[in-house]
C-alpha atoms as a PDB file:
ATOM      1  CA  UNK A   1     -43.838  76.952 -87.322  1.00  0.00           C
ATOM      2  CA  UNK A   2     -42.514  78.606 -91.089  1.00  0.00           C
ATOM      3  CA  UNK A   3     -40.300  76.913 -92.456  1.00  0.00           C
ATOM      4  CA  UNK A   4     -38.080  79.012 -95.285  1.00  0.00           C
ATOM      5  CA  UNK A   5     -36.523  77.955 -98.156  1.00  0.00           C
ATOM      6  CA  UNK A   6     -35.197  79.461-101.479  1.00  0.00           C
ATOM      7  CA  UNK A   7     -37.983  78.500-104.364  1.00  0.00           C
ATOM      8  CA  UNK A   8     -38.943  79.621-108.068  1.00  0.00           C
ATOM      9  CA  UNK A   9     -41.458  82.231-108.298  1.00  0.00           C
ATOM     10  CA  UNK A  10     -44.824  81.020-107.477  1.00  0.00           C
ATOM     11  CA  UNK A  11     -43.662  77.428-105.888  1.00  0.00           C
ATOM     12  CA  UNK A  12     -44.289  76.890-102.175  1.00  0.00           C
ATOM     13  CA  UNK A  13     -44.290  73.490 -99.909  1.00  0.00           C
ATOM     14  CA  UNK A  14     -47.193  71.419-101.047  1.00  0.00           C
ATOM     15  CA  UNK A  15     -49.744  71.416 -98.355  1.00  0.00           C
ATOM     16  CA  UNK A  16     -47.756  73.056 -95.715  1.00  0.00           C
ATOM     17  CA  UNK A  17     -46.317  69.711 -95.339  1.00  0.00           C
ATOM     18  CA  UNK A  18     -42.496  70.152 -95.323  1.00  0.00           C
ATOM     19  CA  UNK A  19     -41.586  65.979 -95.372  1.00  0.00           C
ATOM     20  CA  UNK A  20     -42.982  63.304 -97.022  1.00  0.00           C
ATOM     21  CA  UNK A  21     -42.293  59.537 -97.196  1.00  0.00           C
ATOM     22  CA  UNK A  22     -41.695  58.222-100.700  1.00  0.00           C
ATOM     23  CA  UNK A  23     -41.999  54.993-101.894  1.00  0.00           C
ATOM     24  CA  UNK A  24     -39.879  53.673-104.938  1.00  0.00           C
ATOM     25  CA  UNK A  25     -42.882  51.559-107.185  1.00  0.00           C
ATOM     26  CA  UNK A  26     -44.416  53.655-106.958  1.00  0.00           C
ATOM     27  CA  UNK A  27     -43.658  56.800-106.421  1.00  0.00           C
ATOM     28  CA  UNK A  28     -45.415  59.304-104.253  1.00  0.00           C
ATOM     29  CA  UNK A  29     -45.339  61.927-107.435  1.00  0.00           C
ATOM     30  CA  UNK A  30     -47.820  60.802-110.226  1.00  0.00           C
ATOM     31  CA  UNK A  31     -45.488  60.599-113.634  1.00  0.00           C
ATOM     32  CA  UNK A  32     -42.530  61.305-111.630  1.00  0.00           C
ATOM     33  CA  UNK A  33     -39.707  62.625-113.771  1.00  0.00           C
ATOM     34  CA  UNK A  34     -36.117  62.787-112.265  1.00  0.00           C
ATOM     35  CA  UNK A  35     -34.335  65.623-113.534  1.00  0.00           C
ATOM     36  CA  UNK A  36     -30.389  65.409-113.390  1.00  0.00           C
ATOM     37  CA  UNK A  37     -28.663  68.339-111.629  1.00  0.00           C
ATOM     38  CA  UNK A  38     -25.464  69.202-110.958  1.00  0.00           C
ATOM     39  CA  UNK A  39     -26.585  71.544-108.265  1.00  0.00           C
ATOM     40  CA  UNK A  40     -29.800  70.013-106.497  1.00  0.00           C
ATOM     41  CA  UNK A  41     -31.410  72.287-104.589  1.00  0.00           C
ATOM     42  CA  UNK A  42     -35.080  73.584-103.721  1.00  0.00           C
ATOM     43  CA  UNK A  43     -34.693  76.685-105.894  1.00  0.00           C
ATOM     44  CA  UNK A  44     -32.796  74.611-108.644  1.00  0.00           C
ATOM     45  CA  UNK A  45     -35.567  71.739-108.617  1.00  0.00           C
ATOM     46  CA  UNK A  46     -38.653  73.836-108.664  1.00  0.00           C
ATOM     47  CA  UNK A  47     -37.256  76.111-111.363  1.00  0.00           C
ATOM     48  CA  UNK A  48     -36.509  72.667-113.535  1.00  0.00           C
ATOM     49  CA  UNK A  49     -39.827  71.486-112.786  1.00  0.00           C
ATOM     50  CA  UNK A  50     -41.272  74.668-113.794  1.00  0.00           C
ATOM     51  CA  UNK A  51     -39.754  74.740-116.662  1.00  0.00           C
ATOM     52  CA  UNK A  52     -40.684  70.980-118.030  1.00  0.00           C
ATOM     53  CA  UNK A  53     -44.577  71.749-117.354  1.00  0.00           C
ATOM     54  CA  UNK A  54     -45.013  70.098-114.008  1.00  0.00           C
ATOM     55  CA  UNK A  55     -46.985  71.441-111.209  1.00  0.00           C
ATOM     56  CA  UNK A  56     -45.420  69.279-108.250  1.00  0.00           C
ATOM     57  CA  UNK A  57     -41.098  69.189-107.679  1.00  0.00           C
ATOM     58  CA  UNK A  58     -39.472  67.340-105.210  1.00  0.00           C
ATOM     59  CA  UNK A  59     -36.277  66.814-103.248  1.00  0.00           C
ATOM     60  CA  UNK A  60     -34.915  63.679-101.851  1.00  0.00           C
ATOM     61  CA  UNK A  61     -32.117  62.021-100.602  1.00  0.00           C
ATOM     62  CA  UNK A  62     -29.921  65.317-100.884  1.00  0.00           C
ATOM     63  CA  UNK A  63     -29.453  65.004-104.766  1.00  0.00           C
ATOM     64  CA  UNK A  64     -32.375  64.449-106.344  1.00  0.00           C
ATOM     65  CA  UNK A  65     -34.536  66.185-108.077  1.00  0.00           C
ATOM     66  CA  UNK A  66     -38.342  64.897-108.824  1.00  0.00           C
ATOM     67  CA  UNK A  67     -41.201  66.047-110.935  1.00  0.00           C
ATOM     68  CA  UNK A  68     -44.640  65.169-111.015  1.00  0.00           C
ATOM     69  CA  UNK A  69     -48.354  66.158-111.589  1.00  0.00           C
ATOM     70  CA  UNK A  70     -49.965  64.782-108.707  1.00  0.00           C
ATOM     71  CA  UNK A  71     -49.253  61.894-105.868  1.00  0.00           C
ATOM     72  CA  UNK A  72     -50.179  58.347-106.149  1.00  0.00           C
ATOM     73  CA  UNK A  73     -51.589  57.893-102.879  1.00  0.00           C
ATOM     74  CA  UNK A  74     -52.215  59.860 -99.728  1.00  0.00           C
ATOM     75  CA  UNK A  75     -49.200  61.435 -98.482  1.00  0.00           C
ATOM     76  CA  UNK A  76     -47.947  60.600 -95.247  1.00  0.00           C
ATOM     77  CA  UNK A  77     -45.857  63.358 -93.599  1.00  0.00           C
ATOM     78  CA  UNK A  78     -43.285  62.853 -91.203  1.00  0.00           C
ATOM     79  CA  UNK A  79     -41.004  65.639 -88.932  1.00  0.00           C
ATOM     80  CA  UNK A  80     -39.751  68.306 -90.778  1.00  0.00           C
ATOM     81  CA  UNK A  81     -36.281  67.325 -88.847  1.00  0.00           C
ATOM     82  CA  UNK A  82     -36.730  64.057 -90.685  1.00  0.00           C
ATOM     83  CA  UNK A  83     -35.895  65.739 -93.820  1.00  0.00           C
ATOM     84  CA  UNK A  84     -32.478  66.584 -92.933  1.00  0.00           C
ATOM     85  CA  UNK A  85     -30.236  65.859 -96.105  1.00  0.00           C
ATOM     86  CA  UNK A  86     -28.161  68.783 -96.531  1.00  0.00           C
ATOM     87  CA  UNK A  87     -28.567  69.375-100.845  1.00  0.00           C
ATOM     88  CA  UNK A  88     -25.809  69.025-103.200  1.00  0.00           C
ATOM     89  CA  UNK A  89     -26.126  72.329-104.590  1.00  0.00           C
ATOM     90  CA  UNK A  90     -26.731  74.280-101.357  1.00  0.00           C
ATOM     91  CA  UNK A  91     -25.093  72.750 -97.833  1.00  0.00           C
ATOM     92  CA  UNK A  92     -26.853  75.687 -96.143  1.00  0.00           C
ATOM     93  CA  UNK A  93     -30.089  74.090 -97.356  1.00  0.00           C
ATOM     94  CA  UNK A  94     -32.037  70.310 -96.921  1.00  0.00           C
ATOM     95  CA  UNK A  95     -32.971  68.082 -99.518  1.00  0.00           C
ATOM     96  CA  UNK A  96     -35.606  65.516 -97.909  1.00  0.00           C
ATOM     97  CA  UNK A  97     -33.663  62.411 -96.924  1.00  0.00           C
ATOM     98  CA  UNK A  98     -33.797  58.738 -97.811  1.00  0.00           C
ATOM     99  CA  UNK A  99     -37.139  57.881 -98.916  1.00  0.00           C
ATOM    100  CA  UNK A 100     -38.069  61.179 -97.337  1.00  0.00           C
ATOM    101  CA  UNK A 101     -39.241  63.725-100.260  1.00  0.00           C
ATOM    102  CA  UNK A 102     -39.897  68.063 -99.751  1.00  0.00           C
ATOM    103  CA  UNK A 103     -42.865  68.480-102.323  1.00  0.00           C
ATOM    104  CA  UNK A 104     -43.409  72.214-103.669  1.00  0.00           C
ATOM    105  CA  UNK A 105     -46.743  73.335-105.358  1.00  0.00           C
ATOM    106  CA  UNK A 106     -46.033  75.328-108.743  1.00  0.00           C
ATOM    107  CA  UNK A 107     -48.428  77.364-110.952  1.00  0.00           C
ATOM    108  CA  UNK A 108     -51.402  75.506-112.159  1.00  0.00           C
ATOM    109  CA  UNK A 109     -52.056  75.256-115.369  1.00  0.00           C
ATOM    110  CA  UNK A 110     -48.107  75.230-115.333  1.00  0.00           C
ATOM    111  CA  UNK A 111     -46.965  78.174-117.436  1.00  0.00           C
ATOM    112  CA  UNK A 112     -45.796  75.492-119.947  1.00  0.00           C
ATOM    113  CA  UNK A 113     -49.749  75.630-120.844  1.00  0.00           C
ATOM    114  CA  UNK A 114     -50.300  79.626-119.932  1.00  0.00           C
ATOM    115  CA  UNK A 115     -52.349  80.668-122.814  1.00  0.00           C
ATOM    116  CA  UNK A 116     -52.774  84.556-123.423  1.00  0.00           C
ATOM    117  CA  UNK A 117     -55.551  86.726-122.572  1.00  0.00           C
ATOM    118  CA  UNK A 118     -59.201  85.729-124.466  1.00  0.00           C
ATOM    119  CA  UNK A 119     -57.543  82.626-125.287  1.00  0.00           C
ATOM    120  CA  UNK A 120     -58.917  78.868-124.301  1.00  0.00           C
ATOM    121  CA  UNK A 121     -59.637  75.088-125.060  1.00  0.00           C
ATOM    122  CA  UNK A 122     -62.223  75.084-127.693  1.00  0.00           C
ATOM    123  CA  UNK A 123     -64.449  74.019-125.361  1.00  0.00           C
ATOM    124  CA  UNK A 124     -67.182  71.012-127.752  1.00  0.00           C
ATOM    125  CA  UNK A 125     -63.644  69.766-128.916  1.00  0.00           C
ATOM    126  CA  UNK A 126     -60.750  70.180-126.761  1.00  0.00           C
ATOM    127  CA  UNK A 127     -59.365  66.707-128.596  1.00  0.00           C
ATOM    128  CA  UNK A 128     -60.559  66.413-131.687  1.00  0.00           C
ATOM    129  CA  UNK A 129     -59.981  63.929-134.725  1.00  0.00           C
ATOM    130  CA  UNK A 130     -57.837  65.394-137.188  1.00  0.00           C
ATOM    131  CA  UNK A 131     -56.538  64.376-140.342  1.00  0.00           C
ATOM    132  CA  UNK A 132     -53.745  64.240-143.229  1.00  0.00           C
ATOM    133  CA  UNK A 133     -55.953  67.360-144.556  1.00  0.00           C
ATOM    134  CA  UNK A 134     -55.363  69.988-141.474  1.00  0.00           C
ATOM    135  CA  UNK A 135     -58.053  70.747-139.566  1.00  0.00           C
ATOM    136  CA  UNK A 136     -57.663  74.061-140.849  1.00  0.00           C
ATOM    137  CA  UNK A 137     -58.284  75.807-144.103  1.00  0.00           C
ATOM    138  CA  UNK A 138     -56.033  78.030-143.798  1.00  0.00           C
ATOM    139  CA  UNK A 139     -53.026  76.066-142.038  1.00  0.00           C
ATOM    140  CA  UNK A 140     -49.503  77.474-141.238  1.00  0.00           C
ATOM    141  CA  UNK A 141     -47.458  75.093-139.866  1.00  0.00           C
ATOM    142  CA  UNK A 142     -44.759  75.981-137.310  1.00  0.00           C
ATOM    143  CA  UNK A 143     -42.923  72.809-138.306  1.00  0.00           C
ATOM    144  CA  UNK A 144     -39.125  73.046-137.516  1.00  0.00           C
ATOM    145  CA  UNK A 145     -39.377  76.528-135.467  1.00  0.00           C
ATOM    146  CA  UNK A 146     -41.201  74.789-132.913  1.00  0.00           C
ATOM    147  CA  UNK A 147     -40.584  71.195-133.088  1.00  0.00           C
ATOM    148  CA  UNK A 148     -38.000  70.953-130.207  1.00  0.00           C
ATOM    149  CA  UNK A 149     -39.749  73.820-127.607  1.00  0.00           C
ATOM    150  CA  UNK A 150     -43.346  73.493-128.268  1.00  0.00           C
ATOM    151  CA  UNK A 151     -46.238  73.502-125.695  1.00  0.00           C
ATOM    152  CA  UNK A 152     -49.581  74.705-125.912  1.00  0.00           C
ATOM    153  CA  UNK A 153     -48.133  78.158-124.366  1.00  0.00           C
ATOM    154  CA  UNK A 154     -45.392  78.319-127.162  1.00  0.00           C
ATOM    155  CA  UNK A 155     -47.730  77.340-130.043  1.00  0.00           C
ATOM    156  CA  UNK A 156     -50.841  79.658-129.028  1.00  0.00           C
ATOM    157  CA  UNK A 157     -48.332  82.541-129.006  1.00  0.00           C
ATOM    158  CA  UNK A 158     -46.532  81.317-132.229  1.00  0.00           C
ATOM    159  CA  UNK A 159     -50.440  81.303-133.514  1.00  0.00           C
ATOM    160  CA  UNK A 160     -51.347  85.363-132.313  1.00  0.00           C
ATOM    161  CA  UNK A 161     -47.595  86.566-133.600  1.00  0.00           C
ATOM    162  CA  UNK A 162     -49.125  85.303-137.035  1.00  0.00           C
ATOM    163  CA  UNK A 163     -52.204  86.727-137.014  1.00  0.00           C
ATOM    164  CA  UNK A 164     -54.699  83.703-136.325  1.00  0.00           C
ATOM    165  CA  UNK A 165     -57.151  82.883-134.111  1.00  0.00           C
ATOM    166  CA  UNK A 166     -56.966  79.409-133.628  1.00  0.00           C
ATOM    167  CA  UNK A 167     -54.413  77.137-132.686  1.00  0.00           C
ATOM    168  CA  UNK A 168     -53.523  73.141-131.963  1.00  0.00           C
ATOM    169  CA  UNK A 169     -51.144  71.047-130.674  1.00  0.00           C
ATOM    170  CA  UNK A 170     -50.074  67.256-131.897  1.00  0.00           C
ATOM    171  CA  UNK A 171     -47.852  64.638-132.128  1.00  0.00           C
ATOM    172  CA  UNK A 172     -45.873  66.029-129.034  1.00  0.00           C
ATOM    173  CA  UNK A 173     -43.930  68.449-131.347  1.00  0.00           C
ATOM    174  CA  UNK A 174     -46.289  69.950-134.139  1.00  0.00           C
ATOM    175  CA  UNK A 175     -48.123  72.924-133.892  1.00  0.00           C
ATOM    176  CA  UNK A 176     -50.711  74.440-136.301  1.00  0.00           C
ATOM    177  CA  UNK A 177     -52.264  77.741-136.389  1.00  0.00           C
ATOM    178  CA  UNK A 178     -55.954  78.568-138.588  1.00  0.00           C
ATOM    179  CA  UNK A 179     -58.577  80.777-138.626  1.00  0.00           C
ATOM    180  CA  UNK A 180     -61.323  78.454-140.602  1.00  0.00           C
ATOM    181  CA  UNK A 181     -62.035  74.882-139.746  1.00  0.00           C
ATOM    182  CA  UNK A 182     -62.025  72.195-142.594  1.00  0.00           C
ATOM    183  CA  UNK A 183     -65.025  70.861-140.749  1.00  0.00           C
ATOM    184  CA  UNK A 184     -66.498  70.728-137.614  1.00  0.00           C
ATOM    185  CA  UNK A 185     -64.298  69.482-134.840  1.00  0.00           C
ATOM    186  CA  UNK A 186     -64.896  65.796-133.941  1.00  0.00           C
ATOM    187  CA  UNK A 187     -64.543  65.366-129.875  1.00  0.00           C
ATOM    188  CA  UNK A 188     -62.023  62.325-129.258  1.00  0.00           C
ATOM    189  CA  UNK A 189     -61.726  61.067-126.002  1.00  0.00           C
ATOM    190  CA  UNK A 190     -59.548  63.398-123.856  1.00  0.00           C
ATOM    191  CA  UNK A 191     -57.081  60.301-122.895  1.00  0.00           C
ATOM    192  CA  UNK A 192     -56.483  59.970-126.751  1.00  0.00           C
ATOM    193  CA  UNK A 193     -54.264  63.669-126.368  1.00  0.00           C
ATOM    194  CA  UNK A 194     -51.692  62.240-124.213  1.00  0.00           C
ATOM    195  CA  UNK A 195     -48.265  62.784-126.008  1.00  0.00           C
ATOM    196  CA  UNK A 196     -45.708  64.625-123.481  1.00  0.00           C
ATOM    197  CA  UNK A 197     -45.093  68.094-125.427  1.00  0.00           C
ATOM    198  CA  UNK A 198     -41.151  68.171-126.506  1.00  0.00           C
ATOM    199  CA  UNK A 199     -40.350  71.355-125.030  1.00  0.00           C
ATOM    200  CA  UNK A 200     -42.227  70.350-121.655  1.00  0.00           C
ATOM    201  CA  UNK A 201     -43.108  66.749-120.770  1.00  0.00           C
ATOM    202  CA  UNK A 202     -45.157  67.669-117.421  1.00  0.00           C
ATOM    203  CA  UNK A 203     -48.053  68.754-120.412  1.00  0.00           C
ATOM    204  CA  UNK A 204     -49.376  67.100-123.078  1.00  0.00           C
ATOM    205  CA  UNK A 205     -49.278  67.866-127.475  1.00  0.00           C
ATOM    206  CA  UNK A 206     -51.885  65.720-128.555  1.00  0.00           C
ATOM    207  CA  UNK A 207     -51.689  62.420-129.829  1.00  0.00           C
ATOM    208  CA  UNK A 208     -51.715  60.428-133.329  1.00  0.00           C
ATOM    209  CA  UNK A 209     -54.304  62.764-135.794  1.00  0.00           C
ATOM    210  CA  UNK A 210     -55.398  63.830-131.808  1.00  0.00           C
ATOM    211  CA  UNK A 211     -55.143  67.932-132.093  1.00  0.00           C
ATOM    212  CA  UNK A 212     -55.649  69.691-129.197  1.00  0.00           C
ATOM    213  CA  UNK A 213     -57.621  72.769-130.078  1.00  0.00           C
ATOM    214  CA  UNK A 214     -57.505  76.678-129.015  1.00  0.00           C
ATOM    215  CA  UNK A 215     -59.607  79.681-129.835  1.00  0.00           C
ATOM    216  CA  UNK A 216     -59.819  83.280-129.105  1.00  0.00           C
ATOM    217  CA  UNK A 217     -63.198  83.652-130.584  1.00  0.00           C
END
Protein backbone atom coordinates (compact mmCIF):
# COMPACT_ATOMS: atom_id res chain seq x y z
CA UNK A 1 0.00 0.00 0.00
CA UNK A 2 1.31 4.00 -0.97
CA UNK A 3 0.70 6.06 1.27
CA UNK A 4 0.68 10.02 -0.03
CA UNK A 5 1.49 12.93 1.60
CA UNK A 6 2.52 16.57 0.73
CA UNK A 7 6.59 16.79 1.35
CA UNK A 8 9.62 19.20 0.41
CA UNK A 9 11.40 18.34 -2.63
CA UNK A 10 13.51 15.37 -2.24
CA UNK A 11 11.95 14.15 1.35
CA UNK A 12 10.05 10.86 1.38
CA UNK A 13 8.90 8.44 4.47
CA UNK A 14 12.03 7.05 5.99
CA UNK A 15 12.19 3.43 5.20
CA UNK A 16 8.81 3.03 3.77
CA UNK A 17 7.81 2.95 7.29
CA UNK A 18 4.89 5.43 7.66
CA UNK A 19 4.65 5.16 11.92
CA UNK A 20 7.03 4.97 14.38
CA UNK A 21 7.00 4.74 18.21
CA UNK A 22 8.97 7.47 19.95
CA UNK A 23 10.30 7.50 23.14
CA UNK A 24 10.82 10.84 25.16
CA UNK A 25 14.75 10.21 26.80
CA UNK A 26 15.55 9.51 24.42
CA UNK A 27 14.32 10.24 21.47
CA UNK A 28 13.98 8.04 18.46
CA UNK A 29 15.74 11.02 16.22
CA UNK A 30 19.54 11.33 17.06
CA UNK A 31 20.04 15.30 18.08
CA UNK A 32 16.44 15.80 17.82
CA UNK A 33 15.59 19.45 17.33
CA UNK A 34 11.89 20.61 17.79
CA UNK A 35 11.11 23.27 15.52
CA UNK A 36 8.07 25.59 16.55
CA UNK A 37 5.34 25.96 13.89
CA UNK A 38 2.42 27.64 13.66
CA UNK A 39 1.27 25.40 10.89
CA UNK A 40 2.68 21.74 11.53
CA UNK A 41 2.41 19.78 8.80
CA UNK A 42 4.47 17.10 6.68
CA UNK A 43 5.30 19.62 3.95
CA UNK A 44 5.88 22.44 6.63
CA UNK A 45 8.22 20.08 8.84
CA UNK A 46 10.36 18.62 6.16
CA UNK A 47 10.85 22.00 4.50
CA UNK A 48 12.05 23.38 8.21
CA UNK A 49 14.17 20.49 8.59
CA UNK A 50 15.60 21.01 5.29
CA UNK A 51 16.33 24.13 5.81
CA UNK A 52 18.29 23.78 9.40
CA UNK A 53 20.69 21.00 7.77
CA UNK A 54 18.99 17.87 8.97
CA UNK A 55 18.51 14.81 6.98
CA UNK A 56 15.62 13.12 9.13
CA UNK A 57 12.01 15.38 10.07
CA UNK A 58 9.36 14.16 11.98
CA UNK A 59 5.73 14.58 12.97
CA UNK A 60 4.10 13.73 16.18
CA UNK A 61 1.35 14.19 18.26
CA UNK A 62 -0.44 16.47 15.54
CA UNK A 63 1.78 19.61 16.31
CA UNK A 64 5.05 18.85 16.39
CA UNK A 65 7.64 19.16 14.41
CA UNK A 66 11.11 17.07 14.94
CA UNK A 67 14.52 17.10 13.42
CA UNK A 68 17.24 14.82 13.56
CA UNK A 69 20.31 13.13 11.87
CA UNK A 70 19.77 9.67 12.59
CA UNK A 71 17.66 7.39 15.28
CA UNK A 72 18.89 6.28 18.57
CA UNK A 73 17.85 2.84 18.40
CA UNK A 74 16.07 0.49 16.05
CA UNK A 75 12.84 1.78 15.04
CA UNK A 76 9.87 -0.04 15.80
CA UNK A 77 6.95 0.61 13.40
CA UNK A 78 3.50 0.31 14.20
CA UNK A 79 0.03 0.62 11.76
CA UNK A 80 0.04 3.35 9.60
CA UNK A 81 -3.73 3.87 11.10
CA UNK A 82 -1.87 4.28 14.36
CA UNK A 83 -0.62 7.51 13.20
CA UNK A 84 -3.84 9.16 13.01
CA UNK A 85 -3.38 12.80 14.49
CA UNK A 86 -4.95 15.03 12.12
CA UNK A 87 -1.88 18.14 11.87
CA UNK A 88 -2.38 21.56 13.02
CA UNK A 89 -1.56 23.10 9.87
CA UNK A 90 -3.40 20.70 7.53
CA UNK A 91 -6.79 18.76 9.03
CA UNK A 92 -6.86 17.00 5.64
CA UNK A 93 -3.48 15.55 6.63
CA UNK A 94 -1.93 13.21 9.86
CA UNK A 95 0.68 14.11 12.08
CA UNK A 96 1.86 10.72 13.87
CA UNK A 97 0.06 10.55 17.20
CA UNK A 98 1.10 10.36 20.83
CA UNK A 99 4.42 8.92 21.07
CA UNK A 100 3.76 7.84 17.52
CA UNK A 101 6.30 9.83 15.07
CA UNK A 102 6.04 9.94 10.66
CA UNK A 103 9.90 10.10 9.88
CA UNK A 104 10.83 11.55 6.26
CA UNK A 105 14.32 10.97 4.63
CA UNK A 106 15.81 14.37 3.16
CA UNK A 107 18.85 14.95 0.89
CA UNK A 108 22.05 13.61 2.19
CA UNK A 109 24.66 15.56 2.60
CA UNK A 110 21.68 18.00 3.45
CA UNK A 111 21.91 20.91 1.03
CA UNK A 112 22.93 22.96 4.12
CA UNK A 113 26.47 21.19 3.24
CA UNK A 114 25.90 21.00 -0.85
CA UNK A 115 29.22 22.09 -2.02
CA UNK A 116 29.55 23.10 -5.83
CA UNK A 117 30.87 21.17 -8.61
CA UNK A 118 34.94 20.10 -8.22
CA UNK A 119 34.54 21.11 -4.78
CA UNK A 120 35.30 18.72 -1.50
CA UNK A 121 36.70 18.05 2.09
CA UNK A 122 40.37 18.40 1.81
CA UNK A 123 40.62 15.04 2.15
CA UNK A 124 44.52 14.49 4.73
CA UNK A 125 42.75 17.32 6.80
CA UNK A 126 39.13 17.60 6.80
CA UNK A 127 39.63 19.12 10.64
CA UNK A 128 42.58 20.63 10.97
CA UNK A 129 44.37 22.76 13.80
CA UNK A 130 44.23 26.26 13.06
CA UNK A 131 45.41 29.22 14.63
CA UNK A 132 45.22 33.11 15.62
CA UNK A 133 47.44 33.38 12.25
CA UNK A 134 44.72 31.98 9.52
CA UNK A 135 45.42 29.02 8.04
CA UNK A 136 45.64 30.92 5.02
CA UNK A 137 48.06 33.34 3.50
CA UNK A 138 45.96 34.99 1.78
CA UNK A 139 42.74 35.14 4.15
CA UNK A 140 39.44 37.04 3.45
CA UNK A 141 37.24 36.80 6.06
CA UNK A 142 33.45 36.75 5.52
CA UNK A 143 33.04 37.99 9.09
CA UNK A 144 29.65 39.82 9.58
CA UNK A 145 28.16 38.86 5.95
CA UNK A 146 28.03 35.43 7.01
CA UNK A 147 28.03 35.20 10.65
CA UNK A 148 24.23 34.60 11.16
CA UNK A 149 23.57 32.16 7.75
CA UNK A 150 26.73 30.33 7.38
CA UNK A 151 27.22 26.59 6.51
CA UNK A 152 29.75 24.91 4.66
CA UNK A 153 27.31 25.38 1.46
CA UNK A 154 27.07 29.23 2.15
CA UNK A 155 30.80 29.72 2.88
CA UNK A 156 32.25 27.49 -0.12
CA UNK A 157 30.07 29.65 -2.40
CA UNK A 158 30.94 32.94 -0.53
CA UNK A 159 34.72 31.46 -1.21
CA UNK A 160 34.21 30.83 -5.47
CA UNK A 161 32.12 34.40 -5.73
CA UNK A 162 35.64 35.76 -4.49
CA UNK A 163 37.80 34.11 -6.53
CA UNK A 164 39.51 31.40 -4.17
CA UNK A 165 39.99 28.03 -4.10
CA UNK A 166 39.87 27.06 -0.73
CA UNK A 167 37.57 27.47 1.93
CA UNK A 168 36.82 26.65 5.93
CA UNK A 169 34.39 26.74 8.35
CA UNK A 170 34.76 27.54 12.38
CA UNK A 171 33.50 28.55 15.41
CA UNK A 172 29.86 27.76 14.18
CA UNK A 173 29.67 31.22 12.46
CA UNK A 174 33.12 32.15 10.77
CA UNK A 175 34.05 31.44 7.46
CA UNK A 176 37.41 31.94 5.67
CA UNK A 177 38.31 31.73 2.14
CA UNK A 178 42.44 31.24 0.77
CA UNK A 179 44.22 30.09 -1.92
CA UNK A 180 47.80 29.36 -0.05
CA UNK A 181 48.12 27.53 3.19
CA UNK A 182 50.24 29.11 6.08
CA UNK A 183 51.41 25.57 6.57
CA UNK A 184 50.48 22.26 6.09
CA UNK A 185 47.14 21.30 7.50
CA UNK A 186 47.37 19.48 10.88
CA UNK A 187 44.48 16.56 10.98
CA UNK A 188 42.49 17.04 14.41
CA UNK A 189 40.26 14.52 15.39
CA UNK A 190 36.99 14.76 13.37
CA UNK A 191 34.82 14.93 16.81
CA UNK A 192 36.92 18.13 17.63
CA UNK A 193 34.64 20.01 14.46
CA UNK A 194 31.45 19.70 16.18
CA UNK A 195 29.99 23.31 16.55
CA UNK A 196 26.24 23.40 15.05
CA UNK A 197 26.71 25.97 11.99
CA UNK A 198 24.45 29.27 12.85
CA UNK A 199 22.57 29.33 9.78
CA UNK A 200 21.88 25.41 10.04
CA UNK A 201 22.31 23.44 13.27
CA UNK A 202 21.57 19.83 11.63
CA UNK A 203 25.59 20.49 10.25
CA UNK A 204 28.49 21.32 11.83
CA UNK A 205 31.21 24.84 11.53
CA UNK A 206 34.09 23.57 13.17
CA UNK A 207 35.10 23.96 16.55
CA UNK A 208 37.60 26.16 18.81
CA UNK A 209 40.92 26.87 16.23
CA UNK A 210 39.04 23.42 14.58
CA UNK A 211 38.63 24.65 10.67
CA UNK A 212 36.94 22.52 8.58
CA UNK A 213 38.70 22.59 5.25
CA UNK A 214 37.53 22.68 1.37
CA UNK A 215 39.35 22.61 -1.91
CA UNK A 216 38.68 22.68 -5.53
CA UNK A 217 42.15 21.75 -6.46
Amino acid sequence: MQICVDVADDWTFNQGQVCVTDTLNPRILANDMIVPLDNTSPASCTAACDSLGFTLAGVEFGAECHCGTGFTSTISPVPHTQCNMACAGDASEHCGGPALIEVFSGPNPPRAAQLPTGWSAFASAPCAQDSAARMFTDTLIAGPILAATDTPAACVNFCVQNGFTKAGVEGGDECYCGTVFRDTPQALDPAECDLPCQGAPGVTCGGNFAIQLYTSA
